[in-house]
C-alpha atoms as a PDB file:
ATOM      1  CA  UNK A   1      -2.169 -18.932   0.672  1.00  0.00           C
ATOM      2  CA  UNK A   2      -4.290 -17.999  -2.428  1.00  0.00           C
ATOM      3  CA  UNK A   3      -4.793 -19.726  -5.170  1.00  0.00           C
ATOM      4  CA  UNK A   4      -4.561 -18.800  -9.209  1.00  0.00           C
ATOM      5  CA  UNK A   5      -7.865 -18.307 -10.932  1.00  0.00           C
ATOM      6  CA  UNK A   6      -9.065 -17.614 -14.604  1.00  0.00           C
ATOM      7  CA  UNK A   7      -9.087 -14.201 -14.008  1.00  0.00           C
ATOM      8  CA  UNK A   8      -5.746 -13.682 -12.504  1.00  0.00           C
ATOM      9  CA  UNK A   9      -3.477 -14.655 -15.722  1.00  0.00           C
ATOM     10  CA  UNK A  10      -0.927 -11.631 -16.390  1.00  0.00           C
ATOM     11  CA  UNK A  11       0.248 -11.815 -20.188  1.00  0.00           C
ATOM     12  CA  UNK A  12       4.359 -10.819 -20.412  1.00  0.00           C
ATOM     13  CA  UNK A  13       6.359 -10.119 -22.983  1.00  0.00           C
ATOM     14  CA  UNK A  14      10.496 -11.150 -22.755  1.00  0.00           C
ATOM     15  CA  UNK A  15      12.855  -8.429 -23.063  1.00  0.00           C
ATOM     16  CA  UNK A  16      16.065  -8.466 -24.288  1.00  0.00           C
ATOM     17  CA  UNK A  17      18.004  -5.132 -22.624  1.00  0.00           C
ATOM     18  CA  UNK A  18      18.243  -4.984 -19.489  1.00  0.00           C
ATOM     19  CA  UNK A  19      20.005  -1.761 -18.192  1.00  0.00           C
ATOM     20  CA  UNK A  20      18.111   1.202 -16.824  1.00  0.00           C
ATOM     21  CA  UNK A  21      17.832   3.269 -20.073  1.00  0.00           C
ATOM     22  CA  UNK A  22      15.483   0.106 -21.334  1.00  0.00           C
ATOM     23  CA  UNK A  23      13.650   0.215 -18.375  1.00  0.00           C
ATOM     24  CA  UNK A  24      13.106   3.760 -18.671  1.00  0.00           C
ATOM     25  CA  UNK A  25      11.779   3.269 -22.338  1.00  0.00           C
ATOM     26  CA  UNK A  26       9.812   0.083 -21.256  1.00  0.00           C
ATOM     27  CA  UNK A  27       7.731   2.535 -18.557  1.00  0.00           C
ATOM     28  CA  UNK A  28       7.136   4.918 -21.056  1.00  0.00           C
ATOM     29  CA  UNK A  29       5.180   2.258 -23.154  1.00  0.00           C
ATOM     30  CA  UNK A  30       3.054   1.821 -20.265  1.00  0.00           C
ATOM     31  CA  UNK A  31       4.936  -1.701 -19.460  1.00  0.00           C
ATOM     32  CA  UNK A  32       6.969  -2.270 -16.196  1.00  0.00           C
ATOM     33  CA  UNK A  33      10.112  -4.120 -16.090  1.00  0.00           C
ATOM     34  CA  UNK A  34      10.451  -7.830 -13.812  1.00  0.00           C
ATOM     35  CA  UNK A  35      12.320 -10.911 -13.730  1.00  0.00           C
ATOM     36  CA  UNK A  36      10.924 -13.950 -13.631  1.00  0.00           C
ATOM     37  CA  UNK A  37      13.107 -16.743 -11.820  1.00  0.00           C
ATOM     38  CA  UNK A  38      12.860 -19.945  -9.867  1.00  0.00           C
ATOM     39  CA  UNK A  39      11.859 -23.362 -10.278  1.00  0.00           C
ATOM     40  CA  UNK A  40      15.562 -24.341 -11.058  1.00  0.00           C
ATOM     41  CA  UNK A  41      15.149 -22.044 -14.057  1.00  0.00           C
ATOM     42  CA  UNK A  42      17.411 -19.236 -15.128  1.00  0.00           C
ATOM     43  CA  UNK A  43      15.587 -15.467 -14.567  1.00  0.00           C
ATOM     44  CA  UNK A  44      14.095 -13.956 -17.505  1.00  0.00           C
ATOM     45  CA  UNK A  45      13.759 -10.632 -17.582  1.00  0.00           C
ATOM     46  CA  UNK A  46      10.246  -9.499 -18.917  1.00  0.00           C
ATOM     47  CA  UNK A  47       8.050  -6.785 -19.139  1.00  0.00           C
ATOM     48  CA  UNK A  48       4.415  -6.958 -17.913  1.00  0.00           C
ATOM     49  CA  UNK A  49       1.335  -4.749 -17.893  1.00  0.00           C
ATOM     50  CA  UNK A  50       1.548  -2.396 -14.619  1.00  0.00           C
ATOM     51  CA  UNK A  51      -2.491  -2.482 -14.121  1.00  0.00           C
ATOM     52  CA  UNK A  52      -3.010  -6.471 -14.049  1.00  0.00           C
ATOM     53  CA  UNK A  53      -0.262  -6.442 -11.399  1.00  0.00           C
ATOM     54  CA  UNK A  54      -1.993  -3.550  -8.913  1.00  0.00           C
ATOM     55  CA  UNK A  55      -5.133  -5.585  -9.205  1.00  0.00           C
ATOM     56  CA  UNK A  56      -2.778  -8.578  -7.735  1.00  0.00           C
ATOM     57  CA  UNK A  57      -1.623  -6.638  -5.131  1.00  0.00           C
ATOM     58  CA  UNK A  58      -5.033  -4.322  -4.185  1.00  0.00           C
ATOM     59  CA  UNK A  59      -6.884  -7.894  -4.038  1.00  0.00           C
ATOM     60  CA  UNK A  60      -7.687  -9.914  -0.816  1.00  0.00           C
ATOM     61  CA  UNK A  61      -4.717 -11.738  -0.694  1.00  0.00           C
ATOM     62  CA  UNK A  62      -2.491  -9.211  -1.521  1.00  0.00           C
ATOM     63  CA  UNK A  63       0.961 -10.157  -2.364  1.00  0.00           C
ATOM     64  CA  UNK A  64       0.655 -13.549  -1.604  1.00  0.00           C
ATOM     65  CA  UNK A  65      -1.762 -14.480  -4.407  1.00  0.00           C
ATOM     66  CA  UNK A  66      -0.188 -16.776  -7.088  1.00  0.00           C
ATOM     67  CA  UNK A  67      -1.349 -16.094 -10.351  1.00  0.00           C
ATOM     68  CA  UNK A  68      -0.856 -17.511 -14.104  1.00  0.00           C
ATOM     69  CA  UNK A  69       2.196 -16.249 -15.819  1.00  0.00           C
ATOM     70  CA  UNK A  70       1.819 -16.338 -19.321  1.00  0.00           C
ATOM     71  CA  UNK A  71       5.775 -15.476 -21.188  1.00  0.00           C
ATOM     72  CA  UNK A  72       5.129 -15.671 -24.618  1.00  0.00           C
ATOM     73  CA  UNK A  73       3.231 -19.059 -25.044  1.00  0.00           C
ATOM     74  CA  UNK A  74       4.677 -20.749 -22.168  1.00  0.00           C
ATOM     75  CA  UNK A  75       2.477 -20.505 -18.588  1.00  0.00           C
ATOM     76  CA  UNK A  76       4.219 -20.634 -15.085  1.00  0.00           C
ATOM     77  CA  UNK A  77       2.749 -19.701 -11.753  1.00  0.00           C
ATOM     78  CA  UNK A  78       4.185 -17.040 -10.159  1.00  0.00           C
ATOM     79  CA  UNK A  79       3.941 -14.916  -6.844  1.00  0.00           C
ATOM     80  CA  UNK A  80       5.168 -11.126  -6.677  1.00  0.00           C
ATOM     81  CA  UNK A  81       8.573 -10.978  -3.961  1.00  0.00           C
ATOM     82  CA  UNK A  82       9.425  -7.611  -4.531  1.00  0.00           C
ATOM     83  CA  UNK A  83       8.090  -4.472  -5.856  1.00  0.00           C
ATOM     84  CA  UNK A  84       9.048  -0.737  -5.650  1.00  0.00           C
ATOM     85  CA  UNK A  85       6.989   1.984  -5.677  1.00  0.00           C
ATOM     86  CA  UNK A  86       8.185   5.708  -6.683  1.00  0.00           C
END
């Protein structure tokens, strides 16, 4: 499995709404809505910057890669599950 590096830290922001009219908004920002969850945690919902997350998933490792989370101050590793595309 692949490791985190320096360059694969994804900045997100927390959101509060979480219905699909916020989501809607949120894409037309240029953010994408995701939820954040495990490590005996409760999920967060956030919003994250769509082209730091297609160079996750167009790298090497693909989805598999675990990368730096940074919510707001606080850093967690994280790996992408699930992901739509439209």
């Amino acid at each position: 499995m692949a490791t985190a590096t320096a360059t694969n830290t994804v900045e997100a922001k927390l959101r509060e709404a979480s219905d699909k009219n916020a989501a809607r908004r949120l894409r037309t920002t240029g953010l994408i809505p995701a939820v954040l969850y495990g490590a005996k945690k409760d999920p967060r919902a956030i919003a994250v910057d769509p082209k730091q997350i297609m160079k996750i998933l167009h790298s090497a490792s693909g989805h598999n890669t675990i990368f730096d989370l940074n919510v707001d101050g606080e850093q967690a590793k994280a790996m992408v599950v699930d992901w739509q595309y439209e």
